[in-house]
Protein backbone atom coordinates (compact mmCIF):
# COMPACT_ATOMS: atom_id res chain seq x y z
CA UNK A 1 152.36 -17.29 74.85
CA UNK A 2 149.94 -15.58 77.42
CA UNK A 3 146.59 -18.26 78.75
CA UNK A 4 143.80 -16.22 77.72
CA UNK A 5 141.14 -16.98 80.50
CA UNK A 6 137.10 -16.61 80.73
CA UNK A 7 138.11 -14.09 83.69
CA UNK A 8 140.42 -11.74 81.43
CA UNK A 9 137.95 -12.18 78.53
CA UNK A 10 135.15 -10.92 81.42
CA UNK A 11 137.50 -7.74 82.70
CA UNK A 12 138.77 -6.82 79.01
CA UNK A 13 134.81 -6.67 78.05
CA UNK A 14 133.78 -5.04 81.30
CA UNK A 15 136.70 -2.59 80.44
CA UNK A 16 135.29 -2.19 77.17
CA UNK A 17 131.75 -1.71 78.18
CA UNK A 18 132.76 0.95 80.54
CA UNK A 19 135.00 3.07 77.59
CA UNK A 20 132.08 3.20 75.41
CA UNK A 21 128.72 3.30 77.56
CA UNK A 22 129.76 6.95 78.54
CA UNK A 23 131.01 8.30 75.08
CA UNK A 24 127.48 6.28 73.73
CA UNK A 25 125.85 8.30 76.50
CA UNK A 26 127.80 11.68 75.43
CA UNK A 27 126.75 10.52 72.17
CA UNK A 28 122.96 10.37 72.52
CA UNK A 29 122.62 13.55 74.64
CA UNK A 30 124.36 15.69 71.87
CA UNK A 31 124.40 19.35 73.02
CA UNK A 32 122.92 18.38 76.14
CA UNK A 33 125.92 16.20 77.16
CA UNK A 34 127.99 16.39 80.25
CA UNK A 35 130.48 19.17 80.14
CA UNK A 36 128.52 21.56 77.31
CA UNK A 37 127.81 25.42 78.07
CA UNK A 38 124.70 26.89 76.53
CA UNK A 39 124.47 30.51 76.34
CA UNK A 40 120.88 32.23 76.40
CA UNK A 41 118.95 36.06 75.14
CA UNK A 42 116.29 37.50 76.52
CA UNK A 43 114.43 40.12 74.28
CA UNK A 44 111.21 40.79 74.95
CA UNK A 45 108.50 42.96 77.00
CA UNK A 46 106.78 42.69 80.48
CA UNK A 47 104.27 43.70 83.32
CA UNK A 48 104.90 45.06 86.17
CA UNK A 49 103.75 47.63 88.92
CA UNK A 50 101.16 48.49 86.08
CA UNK A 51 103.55 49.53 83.84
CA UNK A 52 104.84 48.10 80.60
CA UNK A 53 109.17 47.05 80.26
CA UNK A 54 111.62 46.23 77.61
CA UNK A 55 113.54 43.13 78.60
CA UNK A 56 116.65 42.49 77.75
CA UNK A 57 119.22 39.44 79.55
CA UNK A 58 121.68 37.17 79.03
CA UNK A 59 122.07 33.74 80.56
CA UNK A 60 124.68 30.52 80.23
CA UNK A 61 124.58 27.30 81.85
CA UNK A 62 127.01 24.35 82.21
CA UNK A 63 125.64 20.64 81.78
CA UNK A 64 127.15 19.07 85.30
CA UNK A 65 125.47 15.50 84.18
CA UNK A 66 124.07 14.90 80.43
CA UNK A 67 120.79 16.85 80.31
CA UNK A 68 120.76 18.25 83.84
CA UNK A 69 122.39 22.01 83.91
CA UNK A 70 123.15 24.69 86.32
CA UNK A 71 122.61 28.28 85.31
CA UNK A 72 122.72 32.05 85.84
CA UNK A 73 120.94 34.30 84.37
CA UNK A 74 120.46 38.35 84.23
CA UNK A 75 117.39 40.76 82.88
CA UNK A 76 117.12 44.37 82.72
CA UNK A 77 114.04 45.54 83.48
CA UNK A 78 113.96 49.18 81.53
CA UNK A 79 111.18 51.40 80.31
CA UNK A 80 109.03 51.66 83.01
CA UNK A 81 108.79 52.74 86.53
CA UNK A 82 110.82 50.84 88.71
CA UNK A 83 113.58 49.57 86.65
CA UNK A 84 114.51 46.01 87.61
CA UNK A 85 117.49 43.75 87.49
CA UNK A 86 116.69 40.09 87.86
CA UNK A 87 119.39 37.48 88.50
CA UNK A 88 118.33 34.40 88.73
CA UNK A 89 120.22 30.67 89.56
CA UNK A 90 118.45 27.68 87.99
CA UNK A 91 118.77 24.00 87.69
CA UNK A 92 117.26 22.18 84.78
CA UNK A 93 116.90 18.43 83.32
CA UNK A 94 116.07 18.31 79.57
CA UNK A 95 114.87 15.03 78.05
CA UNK A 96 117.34 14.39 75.50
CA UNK A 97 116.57 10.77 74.81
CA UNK A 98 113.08 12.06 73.27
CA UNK A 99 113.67 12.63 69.16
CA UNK A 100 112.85 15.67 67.46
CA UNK A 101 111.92 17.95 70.41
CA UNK A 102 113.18 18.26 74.21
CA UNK A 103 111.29 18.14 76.89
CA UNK A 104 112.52 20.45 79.78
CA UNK A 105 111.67 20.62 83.97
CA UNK A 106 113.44 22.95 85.83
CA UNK A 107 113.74 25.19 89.19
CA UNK A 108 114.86 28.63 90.33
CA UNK A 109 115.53 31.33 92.54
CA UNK A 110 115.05 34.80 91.75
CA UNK A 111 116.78 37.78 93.63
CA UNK A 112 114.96 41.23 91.81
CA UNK A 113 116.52 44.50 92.40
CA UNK A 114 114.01 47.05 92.30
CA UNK A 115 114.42 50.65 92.06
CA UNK A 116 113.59 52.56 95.15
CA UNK A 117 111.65 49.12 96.71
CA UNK A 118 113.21 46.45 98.97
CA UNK A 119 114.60 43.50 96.87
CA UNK A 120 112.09 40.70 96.20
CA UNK A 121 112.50 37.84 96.38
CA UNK A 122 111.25 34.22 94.30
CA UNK A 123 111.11 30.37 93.69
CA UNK A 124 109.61 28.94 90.69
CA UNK A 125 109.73 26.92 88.28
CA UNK A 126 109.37 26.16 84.41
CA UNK A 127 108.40 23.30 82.03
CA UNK A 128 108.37 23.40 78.22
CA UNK A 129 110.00 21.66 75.02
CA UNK A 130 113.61 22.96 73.18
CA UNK A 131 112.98 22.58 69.13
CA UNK A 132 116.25 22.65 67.06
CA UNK A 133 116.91 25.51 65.07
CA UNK A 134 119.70 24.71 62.81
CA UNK A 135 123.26 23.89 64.25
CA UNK A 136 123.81 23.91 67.68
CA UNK A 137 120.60 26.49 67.93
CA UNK A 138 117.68 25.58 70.51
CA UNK A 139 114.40 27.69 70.00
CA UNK A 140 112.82 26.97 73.84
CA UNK A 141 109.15 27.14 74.30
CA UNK A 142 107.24 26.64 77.84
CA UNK A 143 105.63 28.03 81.08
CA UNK A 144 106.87 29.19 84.30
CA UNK A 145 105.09 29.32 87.99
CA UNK A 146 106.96 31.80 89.98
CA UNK A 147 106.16 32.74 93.85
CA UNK A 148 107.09 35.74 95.33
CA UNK A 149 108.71 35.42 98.68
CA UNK A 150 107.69 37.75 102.23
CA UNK A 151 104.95 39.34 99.46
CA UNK A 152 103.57 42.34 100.86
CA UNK A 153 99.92 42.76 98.98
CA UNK A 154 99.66 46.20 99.63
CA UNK A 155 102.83 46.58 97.35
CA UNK A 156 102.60 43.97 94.71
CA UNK A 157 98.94 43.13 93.83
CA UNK A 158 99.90 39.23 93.47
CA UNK A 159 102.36 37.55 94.83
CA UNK A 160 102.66 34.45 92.45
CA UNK A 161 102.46 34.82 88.72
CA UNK A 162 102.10 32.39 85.50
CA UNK A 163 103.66 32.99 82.47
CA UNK A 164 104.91 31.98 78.83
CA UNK A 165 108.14 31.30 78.47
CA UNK A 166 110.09 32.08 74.73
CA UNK A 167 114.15 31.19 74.63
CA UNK A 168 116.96 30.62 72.39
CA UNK A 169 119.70 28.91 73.41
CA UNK A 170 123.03 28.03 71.64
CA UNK A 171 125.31 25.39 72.25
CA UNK A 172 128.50 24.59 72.98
């Protein structure tokens, strides 16, 4: 008959401990958890070169840690003069341990291709809450600060810009 010992008791519950603190993690983060892929739209309208645009984009991101993603995303810029395609990397921590709603931070860099101008380019970054929406369906609300890199004013009348932000997101 095997001696059961304080010291095998001690591994078998460290053993334990460390089986179930990461699926309890998993767990509690939900569709923010390690390993998910979110996929984003963009519909919507914006300024530029005094001109009004029809946005449309698609974006996804992969959750490298529970609640902090890496993304890519892509707008076209139509309806106006330029046109503009926007791809844009981003990192992003949500707050999942917060019930009911969200809370996101996040960072980017922007690379715009612009229509007979040189590419511009930006940092930035965004803050804002993600509100469930049924399923595995975010509804994203928040701002973004966005700088414009080697501005030239007597192109671009400002060269940093404030703005809403309006997303949905869907999990997987």
């Amino acid at each position: 008959m095997a001696k059961v010992t304080t010291g095998s008791i001690l591994v078998t519950v460290a053993l334990s401990i460390g089986a179930v603190a990461p699926a309890a993690a998993a767990e509690v983060a939900g569709v923010f958890s390690q390993g998910r892929t979110h996929l984003s739209v963009v519909a919507g309208s914006g300024s530029a070169f005094n001109d009004d645009y029809f946005v449309l984009g698609v974006g996804a991101s992969y959750y490298l840690l529970n609640g902090f993603d890496v993304g890519l995303n892509i707008e076209s810029w139509s309806g106006g003069t330029p046109s503009m395609i926007k791809v844009t990397p981003s990192v992003q921590y949500v707050f999942y341990q917060v019930p009911r709603v969200h809370p996101y931070v996040g960072a980017f860099y922007r690379r715009a291709y612009i229509e007979d101008y040189r590419d511009l380019d930006s940092t930035g970054g965004r803050v804002g809450v993600y509100i469930a929406a049924g399923g595995n369906m975010f509804f994203g609300v928040g701002g973004v600060y966005e700088s414009y890199l080697d501005c030239d004013k007597a192109v671009y009348r400002d060269c940093s810009a404030t703005y809403p932000e309006v997303t949905l997101t869907f999990a997987f």
